[in-house]
Protein backbone atom coordinates (compact mmCIF):
# COMPACT_ATOMS: atom_id res chain seq x y z
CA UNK A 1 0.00 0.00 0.00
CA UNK A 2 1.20 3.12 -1.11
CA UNK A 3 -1.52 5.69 -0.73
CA UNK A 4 -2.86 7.37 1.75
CA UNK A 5 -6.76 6.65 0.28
CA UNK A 6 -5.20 3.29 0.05
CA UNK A 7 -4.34 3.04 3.93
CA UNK A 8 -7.74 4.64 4.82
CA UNK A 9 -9.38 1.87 2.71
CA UNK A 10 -7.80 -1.06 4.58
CA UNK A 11 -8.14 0.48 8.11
CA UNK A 12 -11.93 1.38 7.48
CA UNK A 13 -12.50 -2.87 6.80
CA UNK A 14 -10.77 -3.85 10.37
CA UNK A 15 -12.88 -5.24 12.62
CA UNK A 16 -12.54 -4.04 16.92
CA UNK A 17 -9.63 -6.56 18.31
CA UNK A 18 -7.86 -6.98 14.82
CA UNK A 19 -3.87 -7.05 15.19
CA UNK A 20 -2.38 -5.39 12.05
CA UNK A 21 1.68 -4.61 11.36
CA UNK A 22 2.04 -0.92 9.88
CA UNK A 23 5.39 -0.05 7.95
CA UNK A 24 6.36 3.39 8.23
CA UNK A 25 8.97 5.39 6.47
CA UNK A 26 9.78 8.68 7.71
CA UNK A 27 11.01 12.12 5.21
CA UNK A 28 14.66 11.21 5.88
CA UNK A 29 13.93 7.65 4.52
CA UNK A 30 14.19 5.91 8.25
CA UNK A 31 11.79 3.21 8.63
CA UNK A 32 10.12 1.10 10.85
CA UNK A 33 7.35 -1.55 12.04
CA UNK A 34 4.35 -1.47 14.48
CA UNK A 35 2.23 -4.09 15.44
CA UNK A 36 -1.11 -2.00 16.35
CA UNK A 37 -4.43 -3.63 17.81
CA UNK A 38 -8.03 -1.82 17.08
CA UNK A 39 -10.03 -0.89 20.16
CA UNK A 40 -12.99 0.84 18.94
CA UNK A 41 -14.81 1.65 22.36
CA UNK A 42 -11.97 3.57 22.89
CA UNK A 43 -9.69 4.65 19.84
CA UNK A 44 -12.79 4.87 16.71
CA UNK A 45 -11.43 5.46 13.50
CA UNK A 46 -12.08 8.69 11.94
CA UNK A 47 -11.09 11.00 9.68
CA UNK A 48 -10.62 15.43 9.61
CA UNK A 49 -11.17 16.64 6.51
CA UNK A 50 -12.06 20.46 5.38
CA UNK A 51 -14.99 20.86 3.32
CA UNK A 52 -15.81 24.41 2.28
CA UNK A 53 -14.63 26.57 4.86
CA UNK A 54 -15.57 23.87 7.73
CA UNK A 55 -13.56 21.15 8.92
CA UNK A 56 -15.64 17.81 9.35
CA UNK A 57 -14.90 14.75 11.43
CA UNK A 58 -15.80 11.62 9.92
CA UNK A 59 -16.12 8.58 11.93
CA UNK A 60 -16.08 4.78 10.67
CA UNK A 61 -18.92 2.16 11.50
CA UNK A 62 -18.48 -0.52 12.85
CA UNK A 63 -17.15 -3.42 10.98
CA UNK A 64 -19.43 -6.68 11.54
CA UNK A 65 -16.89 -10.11 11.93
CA UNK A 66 -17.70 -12.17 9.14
């Protein structure tokens, strides 16, 4: 994944409880791992955006386990 929309579209499908590894790289090239694990009663996933002259906070549903 190289994207940003890309990134938002992978972390919108994970369900609460699901352990994921992000790779990072920072503007001087230095990377690095992190093993994260979604809590969404307490860390929801959302987004900021601005649209007009507002800013609006998005946040993401639920994702039912399948």
């Amino acid at each position: 994944m190289t994207t940003l929309a890309s990134f938002l579209a992978s972390a919108k499908k994970l369900a609460h409880g699901a352990t994921v590894r992000v790779k990072t790289c920072d503007l001087n090239g230095k990377k690095a791992v992190f093993t994260l694990k979604t809590d969404h009663n307490y860390w929801r996933g959302y987004e900021v955006f601005a649209e007009g002259d507002q800013w609006v906070q998005r946040i993401y549903d639920e994702v039912p386990v399948e």
